[in-house]
C-alpha atoms as a PDB file:
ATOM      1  CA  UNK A   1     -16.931   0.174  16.832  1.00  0.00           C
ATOM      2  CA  UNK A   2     -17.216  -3.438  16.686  1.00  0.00           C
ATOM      3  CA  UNK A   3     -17.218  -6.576  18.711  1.00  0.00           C
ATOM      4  CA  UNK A   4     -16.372 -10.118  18.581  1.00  0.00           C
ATOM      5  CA  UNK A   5     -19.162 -12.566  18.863  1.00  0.00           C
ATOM      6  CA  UNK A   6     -17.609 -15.369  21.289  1.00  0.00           C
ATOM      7  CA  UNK A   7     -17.149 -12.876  23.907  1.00  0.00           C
ATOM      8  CA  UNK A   8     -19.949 -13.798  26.954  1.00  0.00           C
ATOM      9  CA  UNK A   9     -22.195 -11.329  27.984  1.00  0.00           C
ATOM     10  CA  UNK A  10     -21.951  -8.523  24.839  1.00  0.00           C
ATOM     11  CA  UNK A  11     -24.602  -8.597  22.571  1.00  0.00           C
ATOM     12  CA  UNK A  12     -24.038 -10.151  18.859  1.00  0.00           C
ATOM     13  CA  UNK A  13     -25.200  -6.644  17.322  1.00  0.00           C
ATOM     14  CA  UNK A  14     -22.954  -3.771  17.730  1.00  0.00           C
ATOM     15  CA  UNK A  15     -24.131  -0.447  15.569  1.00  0.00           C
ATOM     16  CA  UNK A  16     -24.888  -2.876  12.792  1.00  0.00           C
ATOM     17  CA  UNK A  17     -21.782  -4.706  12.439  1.00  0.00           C
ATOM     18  CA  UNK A  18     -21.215  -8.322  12.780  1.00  0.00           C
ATOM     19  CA  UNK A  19     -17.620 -10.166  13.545  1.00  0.00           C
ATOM     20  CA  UNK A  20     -17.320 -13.705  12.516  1.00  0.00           C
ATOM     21  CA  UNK A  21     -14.418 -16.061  13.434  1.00  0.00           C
ATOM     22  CA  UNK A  22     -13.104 -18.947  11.342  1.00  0.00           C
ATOM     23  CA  UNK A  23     -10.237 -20.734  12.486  1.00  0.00           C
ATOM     24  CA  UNK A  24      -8.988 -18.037  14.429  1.00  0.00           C
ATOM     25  CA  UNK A  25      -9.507 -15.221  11.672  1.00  0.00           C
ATOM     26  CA  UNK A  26     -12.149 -12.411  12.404  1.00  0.00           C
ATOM     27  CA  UNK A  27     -14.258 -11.075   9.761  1.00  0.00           C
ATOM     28  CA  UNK A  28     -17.152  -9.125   9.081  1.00  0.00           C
ATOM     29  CA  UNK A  29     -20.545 -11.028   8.607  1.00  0.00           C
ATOM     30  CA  UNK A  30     -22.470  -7.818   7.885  1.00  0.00           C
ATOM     31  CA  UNK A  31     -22.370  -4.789   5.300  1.00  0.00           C
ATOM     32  CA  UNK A  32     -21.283  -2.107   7.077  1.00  0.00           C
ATOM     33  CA  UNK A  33     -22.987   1.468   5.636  1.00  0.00           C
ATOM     34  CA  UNK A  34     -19.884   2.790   3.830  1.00  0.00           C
ATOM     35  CA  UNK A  35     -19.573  -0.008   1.429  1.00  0.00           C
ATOM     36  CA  UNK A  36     -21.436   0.735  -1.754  1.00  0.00           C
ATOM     37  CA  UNK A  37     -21.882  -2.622  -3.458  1.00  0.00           C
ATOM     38  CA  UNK A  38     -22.129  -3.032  -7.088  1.00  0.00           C
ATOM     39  CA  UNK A  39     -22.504  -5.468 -10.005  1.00  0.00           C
ATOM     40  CA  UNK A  40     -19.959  -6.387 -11.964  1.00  0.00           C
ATOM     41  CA  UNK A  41     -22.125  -6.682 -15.212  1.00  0.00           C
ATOM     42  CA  UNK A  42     -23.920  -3.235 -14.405  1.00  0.00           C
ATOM     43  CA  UNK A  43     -22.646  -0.202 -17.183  1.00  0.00           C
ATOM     44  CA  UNK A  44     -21.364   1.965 -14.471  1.00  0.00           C
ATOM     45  CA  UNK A  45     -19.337  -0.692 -12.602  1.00  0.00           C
ATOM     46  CA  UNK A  46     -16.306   1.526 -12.856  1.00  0.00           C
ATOM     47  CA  UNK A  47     -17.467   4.136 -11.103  1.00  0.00           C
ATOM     48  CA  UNK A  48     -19.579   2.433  -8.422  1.00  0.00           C
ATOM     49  CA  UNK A  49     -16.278   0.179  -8.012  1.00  0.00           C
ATOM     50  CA  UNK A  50     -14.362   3.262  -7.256  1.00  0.00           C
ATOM     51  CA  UNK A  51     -16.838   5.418  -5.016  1.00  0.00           C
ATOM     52  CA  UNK A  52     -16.873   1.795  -2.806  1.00  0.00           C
ATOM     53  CA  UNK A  53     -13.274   1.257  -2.057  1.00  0.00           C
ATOM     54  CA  UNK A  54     -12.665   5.145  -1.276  1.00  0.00           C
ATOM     55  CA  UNK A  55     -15.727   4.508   0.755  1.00  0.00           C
ATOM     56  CA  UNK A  56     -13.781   1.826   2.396  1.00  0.00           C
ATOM     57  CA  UNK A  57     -10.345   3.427   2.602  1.00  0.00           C
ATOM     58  CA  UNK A  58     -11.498   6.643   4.228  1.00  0.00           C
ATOM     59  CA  UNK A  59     -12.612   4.174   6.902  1.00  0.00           C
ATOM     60  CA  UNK A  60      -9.425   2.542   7.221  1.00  0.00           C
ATOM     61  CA  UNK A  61      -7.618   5.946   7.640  1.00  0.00           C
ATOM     62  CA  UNK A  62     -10.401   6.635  10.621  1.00  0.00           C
ATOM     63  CA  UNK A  63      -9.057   3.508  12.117  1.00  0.00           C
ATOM     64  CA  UNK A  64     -10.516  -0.145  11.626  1.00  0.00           C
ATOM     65  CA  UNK A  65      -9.543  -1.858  14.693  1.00  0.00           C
ATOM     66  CA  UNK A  66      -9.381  -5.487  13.515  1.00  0.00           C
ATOM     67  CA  UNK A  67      -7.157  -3.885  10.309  1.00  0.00           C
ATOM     68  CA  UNK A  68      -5.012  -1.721  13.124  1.00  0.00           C
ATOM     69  CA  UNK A  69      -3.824  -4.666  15.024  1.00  0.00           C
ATOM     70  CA  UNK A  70      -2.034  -6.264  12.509  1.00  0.00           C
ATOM     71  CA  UNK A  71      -1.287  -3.458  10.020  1.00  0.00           C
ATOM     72  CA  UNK A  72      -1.197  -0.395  12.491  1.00  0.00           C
ATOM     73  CA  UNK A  73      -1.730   2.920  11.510  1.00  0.00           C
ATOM     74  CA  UNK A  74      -2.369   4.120   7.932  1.00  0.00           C
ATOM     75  CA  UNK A  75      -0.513   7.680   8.857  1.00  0.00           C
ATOM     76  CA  UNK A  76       2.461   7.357   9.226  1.00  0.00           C
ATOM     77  CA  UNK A  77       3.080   3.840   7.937  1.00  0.00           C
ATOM     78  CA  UNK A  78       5.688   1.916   9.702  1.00  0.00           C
ATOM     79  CA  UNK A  79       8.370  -0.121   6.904  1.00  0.00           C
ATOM     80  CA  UNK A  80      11.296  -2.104   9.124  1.00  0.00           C
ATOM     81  CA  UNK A  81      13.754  -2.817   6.386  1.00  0.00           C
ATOM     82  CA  UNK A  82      14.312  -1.954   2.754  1.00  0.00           C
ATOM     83  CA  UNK A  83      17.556  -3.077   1.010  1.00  0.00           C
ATOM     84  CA  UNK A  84      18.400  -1.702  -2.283  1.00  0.00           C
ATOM     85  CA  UNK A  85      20.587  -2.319  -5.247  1.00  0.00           C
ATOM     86  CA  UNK A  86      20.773  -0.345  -8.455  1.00  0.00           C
ATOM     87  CA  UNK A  87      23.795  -1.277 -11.107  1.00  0.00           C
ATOM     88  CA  UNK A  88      22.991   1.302 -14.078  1.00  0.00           C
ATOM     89  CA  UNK A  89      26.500   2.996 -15.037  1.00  0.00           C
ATOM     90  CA  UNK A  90      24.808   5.404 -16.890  1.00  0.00           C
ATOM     91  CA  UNK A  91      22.509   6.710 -13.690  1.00  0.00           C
ATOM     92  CA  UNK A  92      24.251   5.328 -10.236  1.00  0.00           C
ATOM     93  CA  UNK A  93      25.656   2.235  -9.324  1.00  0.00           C
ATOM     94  CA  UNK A  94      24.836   2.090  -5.635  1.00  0.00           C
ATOM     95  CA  UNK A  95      23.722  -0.186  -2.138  1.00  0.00           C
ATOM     96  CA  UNK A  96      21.293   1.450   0.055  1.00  0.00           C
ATOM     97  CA  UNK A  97      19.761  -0.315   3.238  1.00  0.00           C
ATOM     98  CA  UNK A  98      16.676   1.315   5.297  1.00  0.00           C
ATOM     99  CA  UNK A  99      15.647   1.188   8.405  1.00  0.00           C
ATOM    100  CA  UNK A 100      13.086   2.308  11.239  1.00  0.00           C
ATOM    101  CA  UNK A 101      11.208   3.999   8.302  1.00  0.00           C
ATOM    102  CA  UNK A 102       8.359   5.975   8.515  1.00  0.00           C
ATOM    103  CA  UNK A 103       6.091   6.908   5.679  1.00  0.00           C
ATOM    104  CA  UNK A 104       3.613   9.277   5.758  1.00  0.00           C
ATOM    105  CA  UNK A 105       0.450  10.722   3.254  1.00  0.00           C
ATOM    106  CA  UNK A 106      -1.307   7.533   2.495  1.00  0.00           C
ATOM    107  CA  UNK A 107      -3.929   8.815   4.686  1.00  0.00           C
ATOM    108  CA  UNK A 108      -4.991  11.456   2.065  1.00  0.00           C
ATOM    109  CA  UNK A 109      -5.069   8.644  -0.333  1.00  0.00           C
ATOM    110  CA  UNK A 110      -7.870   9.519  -3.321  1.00  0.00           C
ATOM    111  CA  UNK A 111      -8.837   6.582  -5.570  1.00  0.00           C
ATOM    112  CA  UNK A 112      -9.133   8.067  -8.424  1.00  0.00           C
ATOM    113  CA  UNK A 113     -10.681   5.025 -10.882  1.00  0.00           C
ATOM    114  CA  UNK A 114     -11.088   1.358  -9.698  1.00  0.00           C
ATOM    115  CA  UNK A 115     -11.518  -1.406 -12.613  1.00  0.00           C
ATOM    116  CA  UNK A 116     -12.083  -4.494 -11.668  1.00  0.00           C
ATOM    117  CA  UNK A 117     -11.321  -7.672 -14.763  1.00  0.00           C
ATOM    118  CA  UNK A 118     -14.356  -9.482 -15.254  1.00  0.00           C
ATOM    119  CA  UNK A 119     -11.760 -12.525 -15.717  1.00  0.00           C
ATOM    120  CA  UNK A 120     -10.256 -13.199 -13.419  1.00  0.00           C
ATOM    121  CA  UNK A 121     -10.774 -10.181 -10.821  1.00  0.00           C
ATOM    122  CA  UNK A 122      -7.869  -8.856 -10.481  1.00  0.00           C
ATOM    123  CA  UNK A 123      -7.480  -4.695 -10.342  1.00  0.00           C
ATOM    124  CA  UNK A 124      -6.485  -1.571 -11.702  1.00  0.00           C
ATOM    125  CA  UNK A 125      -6.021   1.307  -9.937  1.00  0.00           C
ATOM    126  CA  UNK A 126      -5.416   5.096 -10.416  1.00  0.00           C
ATOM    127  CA  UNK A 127      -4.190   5.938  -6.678  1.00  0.00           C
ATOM    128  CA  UNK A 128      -3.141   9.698  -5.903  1.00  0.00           C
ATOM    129  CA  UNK A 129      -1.647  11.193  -3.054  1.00  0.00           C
ATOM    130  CA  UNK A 130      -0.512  14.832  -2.105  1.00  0.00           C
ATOM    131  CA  UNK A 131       2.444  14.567  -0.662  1.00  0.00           C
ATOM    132  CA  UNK A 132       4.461  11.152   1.002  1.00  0.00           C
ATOM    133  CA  UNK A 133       7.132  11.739   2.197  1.00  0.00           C
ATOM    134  CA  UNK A 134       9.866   8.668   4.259  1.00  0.00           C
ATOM    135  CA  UNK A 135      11.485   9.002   6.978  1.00  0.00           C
ATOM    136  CA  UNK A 136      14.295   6.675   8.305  1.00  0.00           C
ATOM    137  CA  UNK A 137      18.139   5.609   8.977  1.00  0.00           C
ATOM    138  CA  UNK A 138      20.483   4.648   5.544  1.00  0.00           C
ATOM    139  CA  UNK A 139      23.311   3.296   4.891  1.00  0.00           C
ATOM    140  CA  UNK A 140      24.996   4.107   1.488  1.00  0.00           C
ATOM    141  CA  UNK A 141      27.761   3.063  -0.570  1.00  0.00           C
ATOM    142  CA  UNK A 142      28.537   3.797  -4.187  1.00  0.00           C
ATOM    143  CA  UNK A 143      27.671   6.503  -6.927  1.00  0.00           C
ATOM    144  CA  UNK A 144      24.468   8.701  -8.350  1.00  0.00           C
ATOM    145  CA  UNK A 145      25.068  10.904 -11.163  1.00  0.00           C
ATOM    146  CA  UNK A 146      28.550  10.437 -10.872  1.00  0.00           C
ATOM    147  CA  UNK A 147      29.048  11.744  -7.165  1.00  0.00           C
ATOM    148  CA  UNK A 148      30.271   9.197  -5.700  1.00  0.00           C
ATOM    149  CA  UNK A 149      29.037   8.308  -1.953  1.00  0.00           C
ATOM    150  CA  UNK A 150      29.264   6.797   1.160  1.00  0.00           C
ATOM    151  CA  UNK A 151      27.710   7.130   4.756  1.00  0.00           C
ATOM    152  CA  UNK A 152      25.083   6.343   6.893  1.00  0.00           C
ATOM    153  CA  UNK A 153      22.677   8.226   9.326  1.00  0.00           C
ATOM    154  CA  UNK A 154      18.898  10.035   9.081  1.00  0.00           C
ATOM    155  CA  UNK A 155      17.502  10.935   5.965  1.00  0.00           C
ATOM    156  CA  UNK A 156      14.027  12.026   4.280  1.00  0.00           C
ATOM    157  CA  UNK A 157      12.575  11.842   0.448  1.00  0.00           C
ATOM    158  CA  UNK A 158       9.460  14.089   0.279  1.00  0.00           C
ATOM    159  CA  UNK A 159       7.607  13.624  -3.183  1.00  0.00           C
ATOM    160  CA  UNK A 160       4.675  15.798  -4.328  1.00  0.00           C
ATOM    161  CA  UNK A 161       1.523  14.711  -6.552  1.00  0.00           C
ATOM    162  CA  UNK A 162       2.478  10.992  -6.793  1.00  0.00           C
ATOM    163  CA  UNK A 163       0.079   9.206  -9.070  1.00  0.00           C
ATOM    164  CA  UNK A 164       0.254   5.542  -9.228  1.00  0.00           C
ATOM    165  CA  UNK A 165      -0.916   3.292 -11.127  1.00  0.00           C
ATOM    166  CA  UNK A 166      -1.255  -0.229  -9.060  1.00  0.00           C
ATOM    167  CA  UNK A 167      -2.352  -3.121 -10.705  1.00  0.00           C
ATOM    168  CA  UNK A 168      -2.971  -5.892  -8.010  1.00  0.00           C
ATOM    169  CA  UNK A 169      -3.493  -9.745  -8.578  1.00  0.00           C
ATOM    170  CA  UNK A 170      -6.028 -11.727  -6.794  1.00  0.00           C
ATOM    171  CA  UNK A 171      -6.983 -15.092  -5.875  1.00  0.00           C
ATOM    172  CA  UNK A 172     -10.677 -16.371  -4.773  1.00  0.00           C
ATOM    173  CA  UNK A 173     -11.224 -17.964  -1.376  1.00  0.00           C
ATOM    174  CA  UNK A 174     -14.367 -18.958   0.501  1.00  0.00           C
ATOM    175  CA  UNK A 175     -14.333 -18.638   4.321  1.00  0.00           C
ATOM    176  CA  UNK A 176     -17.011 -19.152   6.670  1.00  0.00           C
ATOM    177  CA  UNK A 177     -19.554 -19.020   3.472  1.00  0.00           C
ATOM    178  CA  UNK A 178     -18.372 -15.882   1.959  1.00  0.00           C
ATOM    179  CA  UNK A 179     -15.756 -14.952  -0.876  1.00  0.00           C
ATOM    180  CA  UNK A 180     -13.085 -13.158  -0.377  1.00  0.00           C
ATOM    181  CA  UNK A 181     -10.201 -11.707  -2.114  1.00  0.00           C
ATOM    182  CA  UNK A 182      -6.365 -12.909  -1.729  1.00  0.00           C
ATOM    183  CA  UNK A 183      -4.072 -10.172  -3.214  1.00  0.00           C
ATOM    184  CA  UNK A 184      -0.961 -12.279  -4.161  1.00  0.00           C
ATOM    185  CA  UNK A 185       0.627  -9.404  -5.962  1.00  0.00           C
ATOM    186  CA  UNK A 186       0.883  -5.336  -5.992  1.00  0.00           C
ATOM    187  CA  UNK A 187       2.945  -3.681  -8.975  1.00  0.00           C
ATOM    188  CA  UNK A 188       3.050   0.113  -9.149  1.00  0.00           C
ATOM    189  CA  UNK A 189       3.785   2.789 -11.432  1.00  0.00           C
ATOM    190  CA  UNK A 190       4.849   6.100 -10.700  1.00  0.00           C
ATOM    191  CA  UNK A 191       4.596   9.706 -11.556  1.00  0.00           C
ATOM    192  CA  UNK A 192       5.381  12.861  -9.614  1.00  0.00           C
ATOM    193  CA  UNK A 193       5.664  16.544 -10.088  1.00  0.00           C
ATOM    194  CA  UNK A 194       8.634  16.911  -7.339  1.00  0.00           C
ATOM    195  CA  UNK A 195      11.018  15.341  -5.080  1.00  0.00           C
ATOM    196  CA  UNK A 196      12.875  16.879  -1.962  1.00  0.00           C
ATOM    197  CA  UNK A 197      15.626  14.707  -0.179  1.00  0.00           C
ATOM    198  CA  UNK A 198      18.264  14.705   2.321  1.00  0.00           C
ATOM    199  CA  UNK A 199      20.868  12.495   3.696  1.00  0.00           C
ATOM    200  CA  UNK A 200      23.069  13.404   7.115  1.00  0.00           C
ATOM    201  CA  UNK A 201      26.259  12.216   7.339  1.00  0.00           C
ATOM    202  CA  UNK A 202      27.358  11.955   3.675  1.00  0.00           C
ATOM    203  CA  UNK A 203      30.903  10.967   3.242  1.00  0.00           C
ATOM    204  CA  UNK A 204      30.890   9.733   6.978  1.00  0.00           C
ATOM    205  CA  UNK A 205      30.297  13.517   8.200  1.00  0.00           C
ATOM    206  CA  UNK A 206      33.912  14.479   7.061  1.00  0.00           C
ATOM    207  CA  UNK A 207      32.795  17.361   4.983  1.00  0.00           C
ATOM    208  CA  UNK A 208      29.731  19.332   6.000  1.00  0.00           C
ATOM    209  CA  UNK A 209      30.252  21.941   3.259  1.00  0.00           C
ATOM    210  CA  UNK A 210      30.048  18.561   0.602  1.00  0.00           C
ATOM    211  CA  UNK A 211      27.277  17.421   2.308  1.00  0.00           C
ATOM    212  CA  UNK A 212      24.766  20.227   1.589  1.00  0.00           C
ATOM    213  CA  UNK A 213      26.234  21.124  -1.623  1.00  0.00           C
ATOM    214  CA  UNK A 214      25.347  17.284  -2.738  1.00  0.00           C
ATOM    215  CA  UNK A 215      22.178  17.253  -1.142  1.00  0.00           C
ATOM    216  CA  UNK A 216      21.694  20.617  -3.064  1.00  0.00           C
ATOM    217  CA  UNK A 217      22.398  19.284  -6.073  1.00  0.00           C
ATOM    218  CA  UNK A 218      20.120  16.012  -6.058  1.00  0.00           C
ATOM    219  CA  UNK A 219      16.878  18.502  -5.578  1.00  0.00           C
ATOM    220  CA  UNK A 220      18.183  20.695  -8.521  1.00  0.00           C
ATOM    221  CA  UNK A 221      18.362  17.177 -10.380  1.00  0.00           C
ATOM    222  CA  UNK A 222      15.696  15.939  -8.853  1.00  0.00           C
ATOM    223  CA  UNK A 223      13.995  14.293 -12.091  1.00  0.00           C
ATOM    224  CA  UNK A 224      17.547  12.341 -12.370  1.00  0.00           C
ATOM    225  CA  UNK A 225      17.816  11.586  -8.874  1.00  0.00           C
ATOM    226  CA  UNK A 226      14.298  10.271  -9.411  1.00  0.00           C
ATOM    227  CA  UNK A 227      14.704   8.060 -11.661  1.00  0.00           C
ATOM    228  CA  UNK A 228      18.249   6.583  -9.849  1.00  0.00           C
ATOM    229  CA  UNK A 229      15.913   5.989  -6.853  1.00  0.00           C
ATOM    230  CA  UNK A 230      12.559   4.872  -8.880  1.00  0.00           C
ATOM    231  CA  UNK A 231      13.298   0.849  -7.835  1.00  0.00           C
ATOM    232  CA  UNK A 232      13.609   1.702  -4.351  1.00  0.00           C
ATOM    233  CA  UNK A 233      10.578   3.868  -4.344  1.00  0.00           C
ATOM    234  CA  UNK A 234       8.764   2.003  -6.230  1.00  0.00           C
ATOM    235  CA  UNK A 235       9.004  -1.277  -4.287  1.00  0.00           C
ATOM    236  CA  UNK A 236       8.393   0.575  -1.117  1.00  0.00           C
ATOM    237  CA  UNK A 237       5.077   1.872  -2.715  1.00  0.00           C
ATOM    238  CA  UNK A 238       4.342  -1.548  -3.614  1.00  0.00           C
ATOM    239  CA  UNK A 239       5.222  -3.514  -0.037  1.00  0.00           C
ATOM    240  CA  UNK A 240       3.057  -1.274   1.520  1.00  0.00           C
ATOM    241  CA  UNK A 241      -0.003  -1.261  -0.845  1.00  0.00           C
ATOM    242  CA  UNK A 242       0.254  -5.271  -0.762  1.00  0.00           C
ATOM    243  CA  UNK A 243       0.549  -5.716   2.897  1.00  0.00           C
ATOM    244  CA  UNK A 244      -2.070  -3.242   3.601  1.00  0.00           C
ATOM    245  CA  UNK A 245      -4.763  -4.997   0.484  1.00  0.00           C
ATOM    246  CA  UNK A 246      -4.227  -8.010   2.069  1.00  0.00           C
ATOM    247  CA  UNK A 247      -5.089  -6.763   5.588  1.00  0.00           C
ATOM    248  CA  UNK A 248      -7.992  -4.409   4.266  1.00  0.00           C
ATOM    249  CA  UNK A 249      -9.613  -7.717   2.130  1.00  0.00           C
ATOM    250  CA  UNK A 250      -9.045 -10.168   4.631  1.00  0.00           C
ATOM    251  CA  UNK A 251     -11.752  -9.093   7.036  1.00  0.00           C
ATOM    252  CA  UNK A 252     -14.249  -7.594   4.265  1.00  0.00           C
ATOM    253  CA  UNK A 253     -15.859 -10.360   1.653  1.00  0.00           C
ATOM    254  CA  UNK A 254     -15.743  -9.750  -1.414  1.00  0.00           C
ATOM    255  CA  UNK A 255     -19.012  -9.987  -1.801  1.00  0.00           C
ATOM    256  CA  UNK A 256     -19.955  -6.805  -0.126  1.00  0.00           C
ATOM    257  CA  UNK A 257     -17.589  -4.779  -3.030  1.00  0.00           C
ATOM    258  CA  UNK A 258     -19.113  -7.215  -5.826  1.00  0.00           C
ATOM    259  CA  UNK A 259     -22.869  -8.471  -5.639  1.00  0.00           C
ATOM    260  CA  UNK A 260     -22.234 -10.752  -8.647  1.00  0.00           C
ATOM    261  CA  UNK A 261     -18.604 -12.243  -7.484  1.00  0.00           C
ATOM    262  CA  UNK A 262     -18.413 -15.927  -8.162  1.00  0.00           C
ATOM    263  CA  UNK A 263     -17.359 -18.296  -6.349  1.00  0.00           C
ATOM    264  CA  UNK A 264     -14.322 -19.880  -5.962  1.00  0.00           C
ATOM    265  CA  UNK A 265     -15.931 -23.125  -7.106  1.00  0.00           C
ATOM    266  CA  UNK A 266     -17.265 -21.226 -10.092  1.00  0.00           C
ATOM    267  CA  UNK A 267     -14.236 -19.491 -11.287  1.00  0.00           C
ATOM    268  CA  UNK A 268     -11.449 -22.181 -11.026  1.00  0.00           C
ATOM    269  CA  UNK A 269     -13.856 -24.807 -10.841  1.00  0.00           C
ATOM    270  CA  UNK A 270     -12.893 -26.436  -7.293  1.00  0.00           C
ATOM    271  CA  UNK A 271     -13.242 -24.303  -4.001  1.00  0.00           C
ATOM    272  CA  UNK A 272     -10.236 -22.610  -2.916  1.00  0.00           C
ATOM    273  CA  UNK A 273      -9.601 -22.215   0.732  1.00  0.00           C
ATOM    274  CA  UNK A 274      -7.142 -19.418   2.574  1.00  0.00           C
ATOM    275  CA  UNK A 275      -3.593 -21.231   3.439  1.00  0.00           C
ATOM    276  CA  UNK A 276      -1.881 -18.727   5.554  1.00  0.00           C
END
């Protein structure tokens, strides 16, 4: 539990952790206990890197309020809009638009490996999760795997054992005396071991029977139906990793993760400043 300093009458201290404001943006001052730091130039960076961001993850999935109010939850994750267009003849030519979606299992996120480039500090990570599974309204018009479709109504996707491989781009910023990390960029790979779907209302509810037989059919083909739906899954994946990096990093320095960070001044050779 923390507290922000300019309020009167609470004391600074609160179990250890420190808030600091700079032009309106709060931040933490002081370690907190679950943050392993580690050197950059140290042999076992690697794995020190990696035990200190689960470290810091597990504590955004308890709930880090200053991270809640702008991100909300980690589980279920809350996605307004996705629009989606896929033009491969040979695997579905197709429009799909999301909404209200709902995404759940990046609270049993595991982080596997965490390499950090001694470069220009950007990441690599091995992410893994059980089981995520969306939730949310469609709207559909086209073809996968030649059945051709169109409707518009609640649907799921439910895939097991996704590995991903994120590799996330970073820029150096000072702020109130400490560095921080920008992520400018999230890219994802994916693997799974299984996907589950279903979509209501195909073909505008006209046929029930063709409804379940073609929702049958996508899980029987689910590696195809995969890989027709890979861009949209993917970029969800990779909206929601960058959008919750940048709130995670934004109220943690840098230097807490990595003893040895440099500067901004140091790395690009002129101090770089956050413009929101």
């Amino acid at each position: 539990m923390m507290q922000r300093t300019h309020i009167i009458g609470l004391p600074i201290f609160w179990f250890c952790f420190v808030l600091g404001y700079v032009e309106g943006l709060a931040f933490y001052t002081e370690k907190p206990s679950y943050i392993e730091s580690c050197r950059i130039q140290e042999p076992d960076f690697t794995n020190c890197s990696t035990r200190s961001i689960q470290g810091f993850l597990n504590e955004v999935i308890k709930g880090i309020p200053e991270i809640e109010e702008s991100f909300g939850p980690i589980d279920p994750m809350k996605q307004d809009q996705l629009t989606f267009t896929q033009a491969d003849r040979d695997v579905a030519i197709i429009s799909t638009n999301l909404t209200n979606l709902e995404i759940r299992g990046f609270g049993k996120m595991v982080v596997k490996e965490s390499r950090v480039n001694k470069t220009d500090f950007s990441w690599m990570d091995r992410i893994y999760i059980p089981r995520m599974r969306m939730d949310g309204n469609y709207k559909m018009i086209g073809h996968i795997l030649l059945v051709p479709l169109r409707g518009s109504g609640r649907m799921f996707m439910e895939l097991d054992d996704l590995e991903i491989q994120m590799t996330a781009k970073t820029r150096l910023y000072e702020k109130g005396g400490y560095t921080f990390y920008n992520v400018t960029e999230a890219k994802a790979k994916l693997e799974i071991s299984r996907l589950k779907v279903n979509f209501e209302n195909l073909f505008n509810g006209s046929n029930k029977q063709l409804e379940r037989d073609t929702n049958q059919f996508f899980n029987d083909h689910w590696q195809e139906f995969f890989e027709a739906m890979r861009p949209l899954i993917v970029e969800t994946v990779e909206r929601t990793l960058l959008d919750l990096l940048k709130k995670m990093f934004n109220v943690m320095p840098a230097n807490f993760f990595v003893e040895d960070i440099p500067t901004s001044l140091l790395l690009y050779g002129r101090k770089t400043r956050l413009i929101a």
